[in-house]
N, C-alpha and C. Protein backbone atom coordinates (compact mmCIF):
# COMPACT_ATOMS: atom_id res chain seq x y z
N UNK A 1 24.06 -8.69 -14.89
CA UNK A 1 22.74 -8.08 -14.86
C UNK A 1 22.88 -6.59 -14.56
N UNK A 2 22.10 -5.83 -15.44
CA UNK A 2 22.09 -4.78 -14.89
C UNK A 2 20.23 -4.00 -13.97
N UNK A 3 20.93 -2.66 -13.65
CA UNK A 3 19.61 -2.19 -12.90
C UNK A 3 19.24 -1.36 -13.59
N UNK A 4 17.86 -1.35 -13.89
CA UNK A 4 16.50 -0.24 -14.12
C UNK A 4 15.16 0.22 -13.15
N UNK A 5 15.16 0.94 -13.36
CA UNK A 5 13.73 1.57 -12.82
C UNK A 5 13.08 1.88 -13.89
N UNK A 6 11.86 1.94 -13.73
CA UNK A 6 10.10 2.55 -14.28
C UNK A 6 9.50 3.23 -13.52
N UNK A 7 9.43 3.94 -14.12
CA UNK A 7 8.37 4.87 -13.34
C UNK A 7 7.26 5.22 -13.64
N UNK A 8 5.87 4.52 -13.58
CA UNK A 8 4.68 4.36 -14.32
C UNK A 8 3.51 4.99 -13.50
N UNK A 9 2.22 5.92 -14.34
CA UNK A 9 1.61 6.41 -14.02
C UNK A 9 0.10 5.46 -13.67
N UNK A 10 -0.14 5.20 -13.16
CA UNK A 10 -1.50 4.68 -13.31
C UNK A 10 -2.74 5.79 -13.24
N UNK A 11 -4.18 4.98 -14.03
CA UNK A 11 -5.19 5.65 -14.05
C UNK A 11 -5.41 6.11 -12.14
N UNK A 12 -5.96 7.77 -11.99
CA UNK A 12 -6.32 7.51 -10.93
C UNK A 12 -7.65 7.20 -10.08
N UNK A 13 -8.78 6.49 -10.78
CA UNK A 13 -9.33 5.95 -10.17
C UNK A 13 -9.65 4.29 -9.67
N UNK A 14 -8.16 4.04 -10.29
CA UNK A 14 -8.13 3.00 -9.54
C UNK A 14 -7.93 2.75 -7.64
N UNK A 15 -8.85 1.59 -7.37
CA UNK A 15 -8.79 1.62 -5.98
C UNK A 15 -7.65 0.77 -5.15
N UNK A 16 -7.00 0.95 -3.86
CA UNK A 16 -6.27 0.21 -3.28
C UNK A 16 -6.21 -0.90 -3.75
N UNK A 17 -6.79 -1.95 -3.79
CA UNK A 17 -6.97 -3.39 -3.98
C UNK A 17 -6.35 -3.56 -4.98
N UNK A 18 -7.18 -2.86 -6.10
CA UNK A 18 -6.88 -3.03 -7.78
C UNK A 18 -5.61 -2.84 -8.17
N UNK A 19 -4.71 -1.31 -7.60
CA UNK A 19 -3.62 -1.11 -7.74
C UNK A 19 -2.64 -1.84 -7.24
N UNK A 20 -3.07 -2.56 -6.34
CA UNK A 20 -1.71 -3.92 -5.78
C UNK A 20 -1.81 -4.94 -6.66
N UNK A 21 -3.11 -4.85 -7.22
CA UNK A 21 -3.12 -6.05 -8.23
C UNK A 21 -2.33 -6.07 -9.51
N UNK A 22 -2.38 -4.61 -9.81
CA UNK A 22 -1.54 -4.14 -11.11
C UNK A 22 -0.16 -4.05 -10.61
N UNK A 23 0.05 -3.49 -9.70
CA UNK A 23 1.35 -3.87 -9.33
C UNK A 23 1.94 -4.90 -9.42
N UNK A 24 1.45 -6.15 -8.97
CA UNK A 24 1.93 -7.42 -8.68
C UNK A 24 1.74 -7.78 -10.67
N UNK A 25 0.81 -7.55 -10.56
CA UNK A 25 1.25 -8.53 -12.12
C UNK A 25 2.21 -7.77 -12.90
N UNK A 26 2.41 -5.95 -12.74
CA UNK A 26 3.66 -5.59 -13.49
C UNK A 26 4.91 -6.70 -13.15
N UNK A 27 4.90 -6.55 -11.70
CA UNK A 27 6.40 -7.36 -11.29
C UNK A 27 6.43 -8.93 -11.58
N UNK A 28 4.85 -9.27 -11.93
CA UNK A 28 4.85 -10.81 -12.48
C UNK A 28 5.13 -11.09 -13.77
N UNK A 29 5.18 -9.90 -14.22
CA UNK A 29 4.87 -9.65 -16.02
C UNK A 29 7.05 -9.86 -16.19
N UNK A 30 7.66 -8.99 -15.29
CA UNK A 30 9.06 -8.61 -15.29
C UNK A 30 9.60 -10.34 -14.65
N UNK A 31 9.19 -10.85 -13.63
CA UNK A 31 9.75 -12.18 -13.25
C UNK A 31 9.51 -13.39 -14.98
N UNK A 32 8.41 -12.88 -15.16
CA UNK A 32 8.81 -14.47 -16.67
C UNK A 32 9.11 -13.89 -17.74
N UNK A 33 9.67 -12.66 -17.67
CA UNK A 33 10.93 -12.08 -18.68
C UNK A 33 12.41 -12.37 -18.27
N UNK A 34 12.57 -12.67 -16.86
CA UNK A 34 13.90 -13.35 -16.75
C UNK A 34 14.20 -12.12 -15.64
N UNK A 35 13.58 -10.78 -15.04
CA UNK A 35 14.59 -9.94 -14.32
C UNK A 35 13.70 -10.11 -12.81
N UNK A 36 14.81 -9.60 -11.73
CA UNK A 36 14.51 -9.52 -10.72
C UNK A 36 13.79 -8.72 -9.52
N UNK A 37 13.00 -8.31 -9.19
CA UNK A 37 12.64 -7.03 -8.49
C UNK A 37 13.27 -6.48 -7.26
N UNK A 38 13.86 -5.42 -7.30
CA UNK A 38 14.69 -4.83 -6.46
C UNK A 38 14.08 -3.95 -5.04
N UNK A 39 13.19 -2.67 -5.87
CA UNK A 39 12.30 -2.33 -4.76
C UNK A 39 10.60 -1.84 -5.82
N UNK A 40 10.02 -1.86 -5.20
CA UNK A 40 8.99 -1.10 -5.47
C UNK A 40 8.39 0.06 -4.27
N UNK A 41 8.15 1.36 -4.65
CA UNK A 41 7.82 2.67 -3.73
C UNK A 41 6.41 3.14 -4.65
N UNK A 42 5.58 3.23 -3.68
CA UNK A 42 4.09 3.71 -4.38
C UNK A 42 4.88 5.39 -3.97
N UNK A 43 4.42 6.18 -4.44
CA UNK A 43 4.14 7.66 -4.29
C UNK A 43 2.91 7.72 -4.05
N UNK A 44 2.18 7.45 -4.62
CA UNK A 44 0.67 8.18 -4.44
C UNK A 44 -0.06 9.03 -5.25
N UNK A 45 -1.17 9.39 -5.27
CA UNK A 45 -1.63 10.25 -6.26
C UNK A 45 -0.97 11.43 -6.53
N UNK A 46 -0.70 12.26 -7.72
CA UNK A 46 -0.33 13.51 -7.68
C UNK A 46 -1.11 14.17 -8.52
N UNK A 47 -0.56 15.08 -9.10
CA UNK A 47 -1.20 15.89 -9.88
C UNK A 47 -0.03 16.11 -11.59
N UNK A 48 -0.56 15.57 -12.68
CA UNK A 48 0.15 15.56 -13.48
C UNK A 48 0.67 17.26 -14.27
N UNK A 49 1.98 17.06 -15.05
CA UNK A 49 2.21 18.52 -15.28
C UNK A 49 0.89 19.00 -16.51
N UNK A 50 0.63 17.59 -17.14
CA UNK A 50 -0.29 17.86 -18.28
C UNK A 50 -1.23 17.10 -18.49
N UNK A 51 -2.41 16.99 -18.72
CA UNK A 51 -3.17 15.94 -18.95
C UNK A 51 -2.15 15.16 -19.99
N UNK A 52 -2.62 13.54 -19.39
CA UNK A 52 -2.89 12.57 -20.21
C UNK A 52 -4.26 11.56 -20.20
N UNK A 53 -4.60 11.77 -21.55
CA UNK A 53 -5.84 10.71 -21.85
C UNK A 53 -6.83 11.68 -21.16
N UNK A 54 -7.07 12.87 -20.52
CA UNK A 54 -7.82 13.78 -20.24
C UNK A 54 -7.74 13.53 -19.08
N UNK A 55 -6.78 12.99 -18.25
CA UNK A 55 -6.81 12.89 -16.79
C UNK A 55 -5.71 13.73 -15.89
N UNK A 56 -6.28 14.49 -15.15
CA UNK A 56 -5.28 15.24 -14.63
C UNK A 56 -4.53 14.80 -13.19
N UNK A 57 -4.91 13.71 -13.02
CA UNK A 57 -3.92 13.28 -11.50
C UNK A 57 -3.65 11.71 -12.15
N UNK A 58 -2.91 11.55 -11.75
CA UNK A 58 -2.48 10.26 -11.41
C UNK A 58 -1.48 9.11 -10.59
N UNK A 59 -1.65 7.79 -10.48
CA UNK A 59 -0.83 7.57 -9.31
C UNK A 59 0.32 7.16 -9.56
N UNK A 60 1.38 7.55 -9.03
CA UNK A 60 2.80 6.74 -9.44
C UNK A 60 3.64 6.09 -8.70
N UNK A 61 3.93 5.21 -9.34
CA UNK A 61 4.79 3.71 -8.87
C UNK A 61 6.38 3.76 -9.42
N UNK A 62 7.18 3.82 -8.33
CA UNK A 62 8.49 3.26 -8.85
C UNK A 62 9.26 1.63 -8.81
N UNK A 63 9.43 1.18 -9.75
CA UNK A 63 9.74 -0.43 -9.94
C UNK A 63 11.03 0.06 -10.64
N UNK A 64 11.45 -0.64 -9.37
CA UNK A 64 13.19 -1.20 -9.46
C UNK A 64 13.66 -2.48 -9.78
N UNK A 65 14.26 -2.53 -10.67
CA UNK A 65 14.77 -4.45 -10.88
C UNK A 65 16.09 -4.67 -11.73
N UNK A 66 16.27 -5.99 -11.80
CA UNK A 66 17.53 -6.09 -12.28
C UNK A 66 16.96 -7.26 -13.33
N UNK A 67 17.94 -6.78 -14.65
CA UNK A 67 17.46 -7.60 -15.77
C UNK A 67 18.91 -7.63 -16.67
N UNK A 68 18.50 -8.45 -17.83
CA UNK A 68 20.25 -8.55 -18.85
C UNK A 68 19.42 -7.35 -19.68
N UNK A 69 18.35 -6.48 -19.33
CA UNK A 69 18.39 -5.34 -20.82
C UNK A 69 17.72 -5.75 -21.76
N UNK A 70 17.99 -7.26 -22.26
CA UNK A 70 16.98 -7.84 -23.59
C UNK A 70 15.50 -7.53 -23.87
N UNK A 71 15.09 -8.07 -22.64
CA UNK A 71 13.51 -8.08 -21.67
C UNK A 71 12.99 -6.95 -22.05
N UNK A 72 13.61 -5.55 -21.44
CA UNK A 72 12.98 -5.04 -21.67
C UNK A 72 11.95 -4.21 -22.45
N UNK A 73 12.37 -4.59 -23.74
CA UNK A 73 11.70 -3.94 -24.65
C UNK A 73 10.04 -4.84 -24.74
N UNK A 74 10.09 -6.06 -23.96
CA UNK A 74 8.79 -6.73 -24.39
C UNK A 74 8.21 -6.25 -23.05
N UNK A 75 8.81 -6.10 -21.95
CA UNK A 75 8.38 -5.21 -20.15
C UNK A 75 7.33 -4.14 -20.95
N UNK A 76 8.24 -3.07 -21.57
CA UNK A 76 7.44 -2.16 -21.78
C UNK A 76 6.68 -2.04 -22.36
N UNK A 77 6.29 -2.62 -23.56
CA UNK A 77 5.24 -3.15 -24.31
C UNK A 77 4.27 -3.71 -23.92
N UNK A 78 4.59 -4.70 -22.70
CA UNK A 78 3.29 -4.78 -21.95
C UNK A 78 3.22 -3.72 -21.25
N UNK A 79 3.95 -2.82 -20.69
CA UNK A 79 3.00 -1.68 -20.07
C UNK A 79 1.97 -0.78 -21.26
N UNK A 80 2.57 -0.69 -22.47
CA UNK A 80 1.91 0.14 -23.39
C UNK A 80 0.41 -0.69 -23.70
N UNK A 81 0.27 -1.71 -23.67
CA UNK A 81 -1.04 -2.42 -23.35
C UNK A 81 -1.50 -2.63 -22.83
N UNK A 82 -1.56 -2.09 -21.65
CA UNK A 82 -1.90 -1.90 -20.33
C UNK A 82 -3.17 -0.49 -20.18
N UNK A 83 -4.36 -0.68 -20.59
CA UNK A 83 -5.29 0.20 -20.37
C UNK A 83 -4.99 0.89 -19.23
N UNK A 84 -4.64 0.58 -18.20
CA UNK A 84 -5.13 1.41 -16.82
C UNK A 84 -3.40 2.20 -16.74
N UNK A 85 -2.39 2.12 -17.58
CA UNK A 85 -1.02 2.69 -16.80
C UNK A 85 -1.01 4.00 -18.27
N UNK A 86 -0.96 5.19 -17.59
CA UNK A 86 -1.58 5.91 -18.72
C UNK A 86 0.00 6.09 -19.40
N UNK A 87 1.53 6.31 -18.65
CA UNK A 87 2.04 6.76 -19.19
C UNK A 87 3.74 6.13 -18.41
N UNK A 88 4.58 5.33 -18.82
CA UNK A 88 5.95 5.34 -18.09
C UNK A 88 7.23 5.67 -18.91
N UNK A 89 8.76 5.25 -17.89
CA UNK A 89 9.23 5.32 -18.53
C UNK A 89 10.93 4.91 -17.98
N UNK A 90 11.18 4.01 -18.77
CA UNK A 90 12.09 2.84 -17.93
C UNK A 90 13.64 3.64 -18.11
N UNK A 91 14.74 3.01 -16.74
CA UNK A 91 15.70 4.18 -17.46
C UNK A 91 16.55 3.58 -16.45
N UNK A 92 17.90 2.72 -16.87
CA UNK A 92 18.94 2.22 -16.28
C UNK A 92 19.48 3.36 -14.75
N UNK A 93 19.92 2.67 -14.20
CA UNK A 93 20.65 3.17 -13.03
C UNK A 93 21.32 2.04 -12.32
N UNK A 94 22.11 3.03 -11.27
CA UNK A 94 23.22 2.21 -10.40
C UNK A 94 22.99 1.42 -9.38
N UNK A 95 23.63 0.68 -9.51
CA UNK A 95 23.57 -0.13 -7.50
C UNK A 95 22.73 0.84 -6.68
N UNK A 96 24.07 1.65 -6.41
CA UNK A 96 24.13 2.56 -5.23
C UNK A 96 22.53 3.31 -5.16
N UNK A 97 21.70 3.24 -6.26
CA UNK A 97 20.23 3.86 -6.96
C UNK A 97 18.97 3.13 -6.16
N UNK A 98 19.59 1.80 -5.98
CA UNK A 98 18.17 1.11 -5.09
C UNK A 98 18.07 1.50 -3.96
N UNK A 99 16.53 2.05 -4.35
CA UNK A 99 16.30 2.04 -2.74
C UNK A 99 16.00 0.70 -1.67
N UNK A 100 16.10 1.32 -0.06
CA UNK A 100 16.28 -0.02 0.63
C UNK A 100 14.90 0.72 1.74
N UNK A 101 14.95 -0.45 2.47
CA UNK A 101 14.45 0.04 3.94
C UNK A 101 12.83 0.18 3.46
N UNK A 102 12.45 -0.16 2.32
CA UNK A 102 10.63 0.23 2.20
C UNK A 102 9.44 -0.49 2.97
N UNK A 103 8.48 0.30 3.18
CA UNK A 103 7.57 -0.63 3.75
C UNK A 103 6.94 -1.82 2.84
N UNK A 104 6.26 -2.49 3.51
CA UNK A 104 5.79 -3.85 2.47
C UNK A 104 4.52 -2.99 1.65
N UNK A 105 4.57 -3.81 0.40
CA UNK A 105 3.54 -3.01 -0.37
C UNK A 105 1.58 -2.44 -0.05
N UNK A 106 1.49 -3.59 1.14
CA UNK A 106 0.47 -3.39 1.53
C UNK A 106 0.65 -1.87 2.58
N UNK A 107 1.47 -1.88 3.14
CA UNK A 107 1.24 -0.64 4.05
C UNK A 107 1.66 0.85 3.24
N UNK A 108 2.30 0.58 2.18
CA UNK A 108 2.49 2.16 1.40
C UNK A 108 1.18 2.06 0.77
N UNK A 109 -0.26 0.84 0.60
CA UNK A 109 -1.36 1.31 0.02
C UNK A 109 -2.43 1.69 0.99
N UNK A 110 -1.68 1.55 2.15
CA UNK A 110 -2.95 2.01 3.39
C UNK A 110 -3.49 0.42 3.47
N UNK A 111 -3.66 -0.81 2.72
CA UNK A 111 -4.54 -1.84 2.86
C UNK A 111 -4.08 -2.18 4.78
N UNK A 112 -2.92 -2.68 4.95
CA UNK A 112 -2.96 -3.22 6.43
C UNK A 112 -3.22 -2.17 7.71
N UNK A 113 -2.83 -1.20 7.09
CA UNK A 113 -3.32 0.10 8.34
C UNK A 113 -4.55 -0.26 8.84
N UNK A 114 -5.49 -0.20 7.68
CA UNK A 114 -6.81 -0.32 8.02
C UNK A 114 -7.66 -1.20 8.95
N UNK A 115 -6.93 -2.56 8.86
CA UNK A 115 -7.13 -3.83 9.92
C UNK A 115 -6.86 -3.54 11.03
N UNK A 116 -5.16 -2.68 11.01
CA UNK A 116 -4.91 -1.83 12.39
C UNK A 116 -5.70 -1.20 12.93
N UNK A 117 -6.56 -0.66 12.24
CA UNK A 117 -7.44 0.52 12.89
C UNK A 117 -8.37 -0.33 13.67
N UNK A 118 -8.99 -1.19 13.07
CA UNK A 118 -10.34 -1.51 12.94
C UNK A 118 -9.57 -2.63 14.51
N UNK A 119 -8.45 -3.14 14.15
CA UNK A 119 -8.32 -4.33 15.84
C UNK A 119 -8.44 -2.91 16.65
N UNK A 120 -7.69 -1.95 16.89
CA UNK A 120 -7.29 -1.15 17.61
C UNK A 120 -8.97 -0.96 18.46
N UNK A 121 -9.57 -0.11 17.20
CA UNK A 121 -11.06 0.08 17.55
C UNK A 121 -11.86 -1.38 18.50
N UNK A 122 -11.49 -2.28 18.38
CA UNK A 122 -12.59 -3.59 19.02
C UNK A 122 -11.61 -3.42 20.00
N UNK A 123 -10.37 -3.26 20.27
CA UNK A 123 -9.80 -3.30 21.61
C UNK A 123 -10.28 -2.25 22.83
N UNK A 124 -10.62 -1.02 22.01
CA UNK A 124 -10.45 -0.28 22.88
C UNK A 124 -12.07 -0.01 23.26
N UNK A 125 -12.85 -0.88 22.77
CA UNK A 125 -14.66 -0.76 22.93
C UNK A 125 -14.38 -2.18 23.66
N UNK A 126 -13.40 -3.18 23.86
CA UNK A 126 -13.55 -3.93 24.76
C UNK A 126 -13.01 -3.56 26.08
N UNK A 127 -11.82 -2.83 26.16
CA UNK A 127 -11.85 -2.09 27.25
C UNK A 127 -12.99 -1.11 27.92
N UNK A 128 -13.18 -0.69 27.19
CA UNK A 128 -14.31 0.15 27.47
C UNK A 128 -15.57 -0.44 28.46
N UNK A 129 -15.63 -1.54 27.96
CA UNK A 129 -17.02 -2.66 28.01
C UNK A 129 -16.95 -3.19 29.69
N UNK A 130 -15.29 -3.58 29.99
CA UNK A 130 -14.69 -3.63 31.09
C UNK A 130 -14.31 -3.23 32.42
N UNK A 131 -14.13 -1.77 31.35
CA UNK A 131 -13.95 -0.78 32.36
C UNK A 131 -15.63 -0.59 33.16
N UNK A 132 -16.81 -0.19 32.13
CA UNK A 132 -17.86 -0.41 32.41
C UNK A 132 -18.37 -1.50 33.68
N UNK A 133 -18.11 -2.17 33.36
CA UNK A 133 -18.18 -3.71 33.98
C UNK A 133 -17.63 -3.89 35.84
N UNK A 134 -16.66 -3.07 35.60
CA UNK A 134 -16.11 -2.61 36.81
C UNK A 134 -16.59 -1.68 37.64
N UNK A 135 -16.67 -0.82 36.98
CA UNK A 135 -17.71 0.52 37.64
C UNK A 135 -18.82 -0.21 38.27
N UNK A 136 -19.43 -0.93 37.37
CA UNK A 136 -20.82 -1.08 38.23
C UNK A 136 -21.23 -1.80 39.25
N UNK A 137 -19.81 -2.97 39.12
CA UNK A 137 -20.00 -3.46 40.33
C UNK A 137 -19.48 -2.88 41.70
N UNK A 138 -18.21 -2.26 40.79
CA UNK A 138 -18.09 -1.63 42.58
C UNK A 138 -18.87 -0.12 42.91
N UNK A 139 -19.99 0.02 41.96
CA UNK A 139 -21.26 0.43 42.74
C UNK A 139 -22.38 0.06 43.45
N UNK A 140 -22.21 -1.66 42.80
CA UNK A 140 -23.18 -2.61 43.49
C UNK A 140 -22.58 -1.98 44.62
N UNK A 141 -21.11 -3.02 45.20
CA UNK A 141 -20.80 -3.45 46.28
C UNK A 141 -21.13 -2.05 47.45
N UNK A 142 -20.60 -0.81 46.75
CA UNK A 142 -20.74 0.37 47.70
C UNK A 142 -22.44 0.19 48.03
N UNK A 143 -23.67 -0.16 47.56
CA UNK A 143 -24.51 0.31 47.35
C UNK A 143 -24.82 -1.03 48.80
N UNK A 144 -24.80 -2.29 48.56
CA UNK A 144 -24.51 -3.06 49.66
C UNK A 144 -24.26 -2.62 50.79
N UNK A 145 -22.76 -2.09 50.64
CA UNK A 145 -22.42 -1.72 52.38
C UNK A 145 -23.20 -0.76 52.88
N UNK A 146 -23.69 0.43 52.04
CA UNK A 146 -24.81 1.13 52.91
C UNK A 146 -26.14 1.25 53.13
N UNK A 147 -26.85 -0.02 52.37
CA UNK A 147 -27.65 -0.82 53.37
C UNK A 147 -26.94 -1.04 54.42
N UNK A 148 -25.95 -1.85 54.31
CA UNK A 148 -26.36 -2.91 55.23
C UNK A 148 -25.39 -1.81 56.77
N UNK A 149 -24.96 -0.90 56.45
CA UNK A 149 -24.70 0.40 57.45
C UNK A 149 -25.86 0.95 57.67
N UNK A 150 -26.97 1.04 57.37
CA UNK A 150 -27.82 1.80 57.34
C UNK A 150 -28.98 0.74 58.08
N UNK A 151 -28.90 -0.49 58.09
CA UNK A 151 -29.65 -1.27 58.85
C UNK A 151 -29.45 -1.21 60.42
């Protein structure tokens, strides 16, 4: 088997969600052609050198995998039918070429950050709530002893 990468542009108004979705079915599209997926790295939006299709940014994805070569000519063909991937372009490389160490695909799209945020946020308005909670009683209690000093 050997290794390739793609490096494919997508439309950029596609949203988080959508783009993991296209992602996953590129790499679903490459698994029942027979090759393997090695890494995938979102980049992110950029800014293209030239329009394509009249769009001047778009987002790019690198897909790494290992295949016998045959495949690919029907891989890319489904990308060329692919309304939303405006433009790629597949191109052998080495072992030593994969990248390692990536985050999972949800966190290079921002999707799991966001849950992070949002527990983070209810934690820290439940502390809050607590801290509250505390204060007031041990203003009751102060408020107690001087009555009852004051009696």
């Amino acid at each position: 088997m050997t290794y390739y990468e793609t490096m494919y542009i997508v439309h950029p108004a596609i949203e988080s969600g959508r783009l993991k979705d296209l992602i996953l079915s590129v790499e679903k599209n490459m698994h029942n052609l027979g090759g393997e997926t090695c890494a995938i790295s979102v980049w992110g939006k950029k800014k293209l050198a030239y329009p394509i299709n009249k769009e001047r940014y778009g987002m790019y994805v690198l897909f790494q995998f290992k295949s016998n070569g045959s495949s690919n000519k029907d891989f890319n063909l489904g990308l060329d039918h692919n309304a939303n991937i405006l433009a790629y372009l597949t191109t052998k490389i080495e072992e030593d070429s994969i990248l390692n160490d990536l985050p999972s695909l949800d966190n290079q799209l921002g999707l799991s950050h966001s849950t992070e945020v949002v527990k983070k946020e209810e934690k820290s308005e439940e502390t809050t709530s607590e801290d509250e909670a505390e204060k007031k009683s041990e203003e009751n209690t102060s408020e107690e002893k001087s009555e009852k000093e004051a009696e």
